[in-house]
N, C-alpha and C. Protein backbone atom coordinates (compact mmCIF):
# COMPACT_ATOMS: atom_id res chain seq x y z
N UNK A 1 4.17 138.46 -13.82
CA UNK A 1 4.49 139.22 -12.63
C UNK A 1 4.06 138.43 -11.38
N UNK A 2 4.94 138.69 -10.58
CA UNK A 2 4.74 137.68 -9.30
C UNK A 2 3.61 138.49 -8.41
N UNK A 3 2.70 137.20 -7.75
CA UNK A 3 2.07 137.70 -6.91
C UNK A 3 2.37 138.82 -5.83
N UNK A 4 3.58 138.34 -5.05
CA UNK A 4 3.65 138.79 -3.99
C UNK A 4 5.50 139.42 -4.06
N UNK A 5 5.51 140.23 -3.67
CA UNK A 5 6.84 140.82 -3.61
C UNK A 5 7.51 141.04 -1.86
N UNK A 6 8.44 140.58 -2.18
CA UNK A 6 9.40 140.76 -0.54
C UNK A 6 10.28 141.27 -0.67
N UNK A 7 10.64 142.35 0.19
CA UNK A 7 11.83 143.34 -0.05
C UNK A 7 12.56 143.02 1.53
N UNK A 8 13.90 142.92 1.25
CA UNK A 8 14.38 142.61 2.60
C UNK A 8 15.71 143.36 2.63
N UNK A 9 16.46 143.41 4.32
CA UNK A 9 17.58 144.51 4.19
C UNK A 9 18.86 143.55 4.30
N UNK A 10 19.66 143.82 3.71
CA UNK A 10 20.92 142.66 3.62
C UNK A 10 21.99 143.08 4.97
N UNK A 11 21.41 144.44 5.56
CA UNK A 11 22.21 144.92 7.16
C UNK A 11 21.69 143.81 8.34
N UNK A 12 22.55 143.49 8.84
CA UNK A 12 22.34 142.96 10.16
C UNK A 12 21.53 144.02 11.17
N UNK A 13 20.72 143.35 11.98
CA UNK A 13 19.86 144.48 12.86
C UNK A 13 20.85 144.49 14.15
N UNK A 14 20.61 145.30 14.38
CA UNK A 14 21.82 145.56 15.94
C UNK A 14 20.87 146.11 16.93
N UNK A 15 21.03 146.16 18.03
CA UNK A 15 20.14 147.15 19.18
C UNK A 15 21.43 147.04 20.12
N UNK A 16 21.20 148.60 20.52
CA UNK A 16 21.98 148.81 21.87
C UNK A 16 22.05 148.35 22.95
N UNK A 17 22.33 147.99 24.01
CA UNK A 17 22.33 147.84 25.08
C UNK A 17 23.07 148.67 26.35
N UNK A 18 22.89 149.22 27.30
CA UNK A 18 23.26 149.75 28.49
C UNK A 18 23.09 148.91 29.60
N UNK A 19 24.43 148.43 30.00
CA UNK A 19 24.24 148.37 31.55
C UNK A 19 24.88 148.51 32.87
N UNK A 20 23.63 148.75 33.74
CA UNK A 20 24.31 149.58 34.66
C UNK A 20 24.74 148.42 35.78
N UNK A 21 26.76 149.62 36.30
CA UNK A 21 27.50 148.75 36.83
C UNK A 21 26.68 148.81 38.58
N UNK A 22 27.26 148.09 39.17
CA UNK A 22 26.88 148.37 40.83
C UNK A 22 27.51 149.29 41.25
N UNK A 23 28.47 150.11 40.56
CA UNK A 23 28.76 151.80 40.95
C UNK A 23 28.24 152.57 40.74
N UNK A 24 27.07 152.64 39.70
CA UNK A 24 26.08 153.36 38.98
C UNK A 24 27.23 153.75 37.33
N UNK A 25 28.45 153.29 37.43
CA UNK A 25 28.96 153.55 35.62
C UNK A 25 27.94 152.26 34.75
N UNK A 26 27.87 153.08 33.55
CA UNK A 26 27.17 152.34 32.77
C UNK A 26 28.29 152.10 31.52
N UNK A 27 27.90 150.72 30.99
CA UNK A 27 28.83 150.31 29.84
C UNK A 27 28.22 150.49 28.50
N UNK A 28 28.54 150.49 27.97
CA UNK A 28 27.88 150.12 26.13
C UNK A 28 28.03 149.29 25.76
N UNK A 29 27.40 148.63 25.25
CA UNK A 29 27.25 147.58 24.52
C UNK A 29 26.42 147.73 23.21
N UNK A 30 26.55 146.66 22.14
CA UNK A 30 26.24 146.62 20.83
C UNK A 30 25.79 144.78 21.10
N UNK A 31 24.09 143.97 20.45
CA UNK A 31 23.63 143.25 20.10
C UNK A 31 23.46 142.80 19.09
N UNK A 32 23.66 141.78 18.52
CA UNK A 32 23.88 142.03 16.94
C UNK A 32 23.50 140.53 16.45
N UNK A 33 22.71 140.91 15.41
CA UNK A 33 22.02 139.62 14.61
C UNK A 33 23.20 138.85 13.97
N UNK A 34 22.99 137.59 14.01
CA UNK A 34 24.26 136.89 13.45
C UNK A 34 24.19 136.67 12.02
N UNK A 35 25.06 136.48 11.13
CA UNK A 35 24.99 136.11 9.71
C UNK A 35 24.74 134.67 9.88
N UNK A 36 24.20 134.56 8.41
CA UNK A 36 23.58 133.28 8.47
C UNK A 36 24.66 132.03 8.75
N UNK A 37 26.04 132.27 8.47
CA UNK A 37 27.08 131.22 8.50
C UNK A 37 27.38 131.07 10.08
N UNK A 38 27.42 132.21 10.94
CA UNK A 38 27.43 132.20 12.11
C UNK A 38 26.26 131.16 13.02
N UNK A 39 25.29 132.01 12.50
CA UNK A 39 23.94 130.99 13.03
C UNK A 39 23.95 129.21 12.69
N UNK A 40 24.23 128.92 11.37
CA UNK A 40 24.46 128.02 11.62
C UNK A 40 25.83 127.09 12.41
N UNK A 41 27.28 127.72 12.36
CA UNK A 41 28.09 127.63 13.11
C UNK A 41 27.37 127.25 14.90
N UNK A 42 26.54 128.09 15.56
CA UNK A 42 25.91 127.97 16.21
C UNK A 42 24.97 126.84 16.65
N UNK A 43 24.29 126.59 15.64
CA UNK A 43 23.30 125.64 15.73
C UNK A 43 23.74 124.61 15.64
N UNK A 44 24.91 124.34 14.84
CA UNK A 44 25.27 123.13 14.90
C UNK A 44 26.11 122.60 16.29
N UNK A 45 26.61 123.57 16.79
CA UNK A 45 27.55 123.26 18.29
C UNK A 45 26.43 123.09 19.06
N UNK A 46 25.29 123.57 19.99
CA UNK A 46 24.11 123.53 20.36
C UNK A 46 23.33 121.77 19.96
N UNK A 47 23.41 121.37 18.53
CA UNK A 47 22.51 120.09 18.60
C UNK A 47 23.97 119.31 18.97
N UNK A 48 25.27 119.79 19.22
CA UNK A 48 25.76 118.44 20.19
C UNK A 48 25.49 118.33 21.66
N UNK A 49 24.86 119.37 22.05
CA UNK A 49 24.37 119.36 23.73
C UNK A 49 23.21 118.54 24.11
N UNK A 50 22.38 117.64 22.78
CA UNK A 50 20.88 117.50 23.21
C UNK A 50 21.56 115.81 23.37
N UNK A 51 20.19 115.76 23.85
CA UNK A 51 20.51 114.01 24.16
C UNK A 51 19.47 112.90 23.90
N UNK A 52 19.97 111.73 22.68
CA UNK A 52 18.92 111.59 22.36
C UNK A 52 18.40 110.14 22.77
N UNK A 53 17.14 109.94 22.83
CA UNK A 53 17.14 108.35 23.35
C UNK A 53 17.01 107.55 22.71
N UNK A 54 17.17 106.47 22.96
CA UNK A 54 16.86 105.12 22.50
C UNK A 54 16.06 104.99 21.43
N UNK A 55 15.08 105.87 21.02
CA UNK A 55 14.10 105.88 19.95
C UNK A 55 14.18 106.85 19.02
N UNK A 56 15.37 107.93 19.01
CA UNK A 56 15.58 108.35 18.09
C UNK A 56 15.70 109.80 18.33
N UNK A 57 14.83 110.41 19.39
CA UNK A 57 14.04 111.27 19.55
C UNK A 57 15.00 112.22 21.08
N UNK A 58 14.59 113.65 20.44
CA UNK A 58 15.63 114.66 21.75
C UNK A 58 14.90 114.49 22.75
N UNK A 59 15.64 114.48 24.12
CA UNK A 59 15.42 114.00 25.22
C UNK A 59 15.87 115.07 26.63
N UNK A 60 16.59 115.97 25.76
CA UNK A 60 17.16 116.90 26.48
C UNK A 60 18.21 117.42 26.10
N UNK A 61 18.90 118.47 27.01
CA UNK A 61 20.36 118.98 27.07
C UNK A 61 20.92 118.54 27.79
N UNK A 62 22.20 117.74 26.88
CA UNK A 62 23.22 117.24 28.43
C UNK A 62 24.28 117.85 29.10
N UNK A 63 24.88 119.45 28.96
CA UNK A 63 25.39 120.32 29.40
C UNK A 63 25.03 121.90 29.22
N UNK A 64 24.35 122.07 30.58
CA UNK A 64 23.57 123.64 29.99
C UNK A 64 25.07 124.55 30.63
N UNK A 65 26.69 124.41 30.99
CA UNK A 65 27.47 125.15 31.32
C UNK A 65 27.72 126.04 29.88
N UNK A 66 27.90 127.26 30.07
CA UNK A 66 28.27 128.04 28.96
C UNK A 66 26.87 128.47 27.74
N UNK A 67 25.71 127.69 27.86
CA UNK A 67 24.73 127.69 26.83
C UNK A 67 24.28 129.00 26.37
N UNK A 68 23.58 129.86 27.50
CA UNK A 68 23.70 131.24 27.05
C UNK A 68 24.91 132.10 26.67
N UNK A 69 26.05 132.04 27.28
CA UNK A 69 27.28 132.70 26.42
C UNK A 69 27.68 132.31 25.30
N UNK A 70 27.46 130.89 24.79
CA UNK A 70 27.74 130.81 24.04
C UNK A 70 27.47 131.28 22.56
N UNK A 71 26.10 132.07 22.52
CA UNK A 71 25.40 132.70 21.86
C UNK A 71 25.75 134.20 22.07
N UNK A 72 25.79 134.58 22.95
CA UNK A 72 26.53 135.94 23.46
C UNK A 72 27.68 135.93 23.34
N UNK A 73 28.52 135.53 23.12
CA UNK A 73 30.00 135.61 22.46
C UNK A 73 30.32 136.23 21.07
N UNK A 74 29.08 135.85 20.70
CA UNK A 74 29.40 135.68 19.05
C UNK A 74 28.14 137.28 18.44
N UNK A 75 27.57 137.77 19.51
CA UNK A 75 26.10 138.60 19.35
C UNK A 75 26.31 140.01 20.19
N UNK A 76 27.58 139.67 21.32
CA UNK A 76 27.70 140.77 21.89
C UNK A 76 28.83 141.69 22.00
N UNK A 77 28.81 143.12 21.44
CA UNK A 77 30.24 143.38 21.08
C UNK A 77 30.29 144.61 22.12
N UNK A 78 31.33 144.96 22.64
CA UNK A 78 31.67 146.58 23.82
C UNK A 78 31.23 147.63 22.62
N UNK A 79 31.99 148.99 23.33
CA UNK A 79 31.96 150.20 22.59
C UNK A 79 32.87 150.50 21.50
N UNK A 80 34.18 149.72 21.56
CA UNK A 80 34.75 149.58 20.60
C UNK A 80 34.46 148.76 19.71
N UNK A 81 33.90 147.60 19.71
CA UNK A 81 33.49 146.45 18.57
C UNK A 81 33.89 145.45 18.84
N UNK A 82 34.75 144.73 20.33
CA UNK A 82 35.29 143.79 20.05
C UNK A 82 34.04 143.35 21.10
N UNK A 83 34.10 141.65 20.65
CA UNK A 83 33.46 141.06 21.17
C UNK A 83 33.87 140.65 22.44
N UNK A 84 32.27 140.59 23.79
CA UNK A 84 32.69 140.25 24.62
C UNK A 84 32.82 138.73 25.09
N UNK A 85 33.68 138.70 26.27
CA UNK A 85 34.37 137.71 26.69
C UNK A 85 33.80 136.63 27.32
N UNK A 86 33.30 135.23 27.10
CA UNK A 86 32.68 134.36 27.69
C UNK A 86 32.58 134.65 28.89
N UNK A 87 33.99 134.84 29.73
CA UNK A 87 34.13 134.82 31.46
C UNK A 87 33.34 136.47 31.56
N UNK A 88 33.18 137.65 30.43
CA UNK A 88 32.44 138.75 31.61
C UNK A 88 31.18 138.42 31.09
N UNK A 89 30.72 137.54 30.42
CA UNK A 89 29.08 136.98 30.08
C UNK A 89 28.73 136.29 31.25
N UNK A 90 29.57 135.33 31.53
CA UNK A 90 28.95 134.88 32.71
C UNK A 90 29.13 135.10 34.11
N UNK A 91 29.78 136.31 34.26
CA UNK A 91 29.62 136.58 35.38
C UNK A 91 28.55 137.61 35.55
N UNK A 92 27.98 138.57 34.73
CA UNK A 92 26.60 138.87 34.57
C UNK A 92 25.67 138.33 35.46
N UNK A 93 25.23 139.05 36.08
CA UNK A 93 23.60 138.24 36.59
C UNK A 93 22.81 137.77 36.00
N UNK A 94 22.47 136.48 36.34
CA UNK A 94 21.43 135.43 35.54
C UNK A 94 20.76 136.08 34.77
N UNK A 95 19.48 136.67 35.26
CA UNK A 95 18.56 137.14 34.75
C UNK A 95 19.34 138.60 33.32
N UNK A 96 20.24 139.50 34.13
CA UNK A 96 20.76 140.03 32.50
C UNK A 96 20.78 139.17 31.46
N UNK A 97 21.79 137.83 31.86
CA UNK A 97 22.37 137.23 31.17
C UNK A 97 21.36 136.72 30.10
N UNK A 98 19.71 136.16 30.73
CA UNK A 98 18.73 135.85 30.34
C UNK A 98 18.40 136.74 29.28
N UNK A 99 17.88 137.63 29.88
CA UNK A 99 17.07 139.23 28.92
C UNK A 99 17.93 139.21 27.49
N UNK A 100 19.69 139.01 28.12
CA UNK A 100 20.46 139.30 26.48
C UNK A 100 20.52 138.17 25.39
N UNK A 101 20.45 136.90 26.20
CA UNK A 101 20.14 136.21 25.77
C UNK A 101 19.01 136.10 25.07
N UNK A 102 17.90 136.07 25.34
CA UNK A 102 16.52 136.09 24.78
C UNK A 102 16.26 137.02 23.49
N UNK A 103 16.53 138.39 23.60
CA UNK A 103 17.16 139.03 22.52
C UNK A 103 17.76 138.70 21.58
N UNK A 104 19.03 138.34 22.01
CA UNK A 104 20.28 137.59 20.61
C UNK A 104 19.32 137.17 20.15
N UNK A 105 18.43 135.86 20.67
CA UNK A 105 17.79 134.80 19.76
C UNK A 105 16.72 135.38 18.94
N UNK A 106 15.92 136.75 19.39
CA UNK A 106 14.73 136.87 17.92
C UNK A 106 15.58 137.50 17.23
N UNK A 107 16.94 138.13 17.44
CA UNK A 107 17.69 139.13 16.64
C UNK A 107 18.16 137.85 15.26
N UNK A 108 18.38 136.99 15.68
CA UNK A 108 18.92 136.16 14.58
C UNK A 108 18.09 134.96 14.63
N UNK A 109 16.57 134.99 14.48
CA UNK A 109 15.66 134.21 14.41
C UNK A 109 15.60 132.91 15.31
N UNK A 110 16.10 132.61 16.07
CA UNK A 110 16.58 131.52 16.62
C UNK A 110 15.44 131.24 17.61
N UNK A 111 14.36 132.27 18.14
CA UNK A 111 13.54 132.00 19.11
C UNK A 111 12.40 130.66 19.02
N UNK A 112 12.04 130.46 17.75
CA UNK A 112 11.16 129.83 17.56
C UNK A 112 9.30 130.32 17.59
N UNK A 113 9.33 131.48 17.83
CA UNK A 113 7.93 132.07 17.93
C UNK A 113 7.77 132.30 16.36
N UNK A 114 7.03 131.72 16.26
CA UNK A 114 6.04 132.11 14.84
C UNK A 114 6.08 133.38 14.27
N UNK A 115 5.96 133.99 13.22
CA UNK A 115 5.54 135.35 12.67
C UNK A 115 4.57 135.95 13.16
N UNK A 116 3.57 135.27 13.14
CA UNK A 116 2.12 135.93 13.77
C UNK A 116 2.05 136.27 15.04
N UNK A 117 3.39 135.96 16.13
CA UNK A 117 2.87 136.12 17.03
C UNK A 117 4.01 137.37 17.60
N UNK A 118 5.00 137.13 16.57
CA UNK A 118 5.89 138.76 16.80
C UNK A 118 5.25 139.80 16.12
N UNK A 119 4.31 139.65 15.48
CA UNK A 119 3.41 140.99 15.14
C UNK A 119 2.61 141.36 15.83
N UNK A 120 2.13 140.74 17.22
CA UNK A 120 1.14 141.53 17.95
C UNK A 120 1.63 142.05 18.76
């Protein structure tokens, strides 16, 4: 018998989102963890943006146009289910654009924060 047992859910996690228009209408929205084929689909378009130097080693991003939508394309769906549209991602205000962004990424592990430190 194994030490340790892990039980895990094979559903994608989703969280809602609301936001409000500059008329005061609010939209719906749906956030949504990516499958693993997606994520990597993802990750792999993303390591063609870095730039590497002379020694082997990442050096940076050499086009941050589109970087957060591009993750939000694929993570953010309306009230009906269809996914939204690069051009109304980025016309979003930065900082939304940020917050949904930042989200997508612990929704489908992508943040890089440790375990220990999403448990406190």
């Amino acid at each position: 018998m194994a030490d340790e047992l892990i039980r895990l859910k094979l559903k994608c996690k989703e969280v809602d989102v609301i936001l409000d228009g500059p008329d005061g209408e609010e939209k719906k929205y749906t956030l949504k963890e990516l499958s693993g084929a997606d994520r990597n689909k993802y990750l792999n378009k993303m390591s063609s943006r870095v730039k590497i130097g002379k020694d082997g080693k990442a050096m940076g991003i050499k086009n941050f146009d589109g970087f957060q939508a591009d993750l939000l394309r694929i993570s953010l769906f309306d009230e009906n289910g269809e996914a939204v549209s690069v051009e109304e991602i980025e016309a979003l205000p930065s900082s939304t654009q940020q917050e949904l962004f930042e989200k997508a990424q612990q929704l489908s592990g992508l943040d890089n924060e440790p375990d220990s430190e999403k448990n406190e």
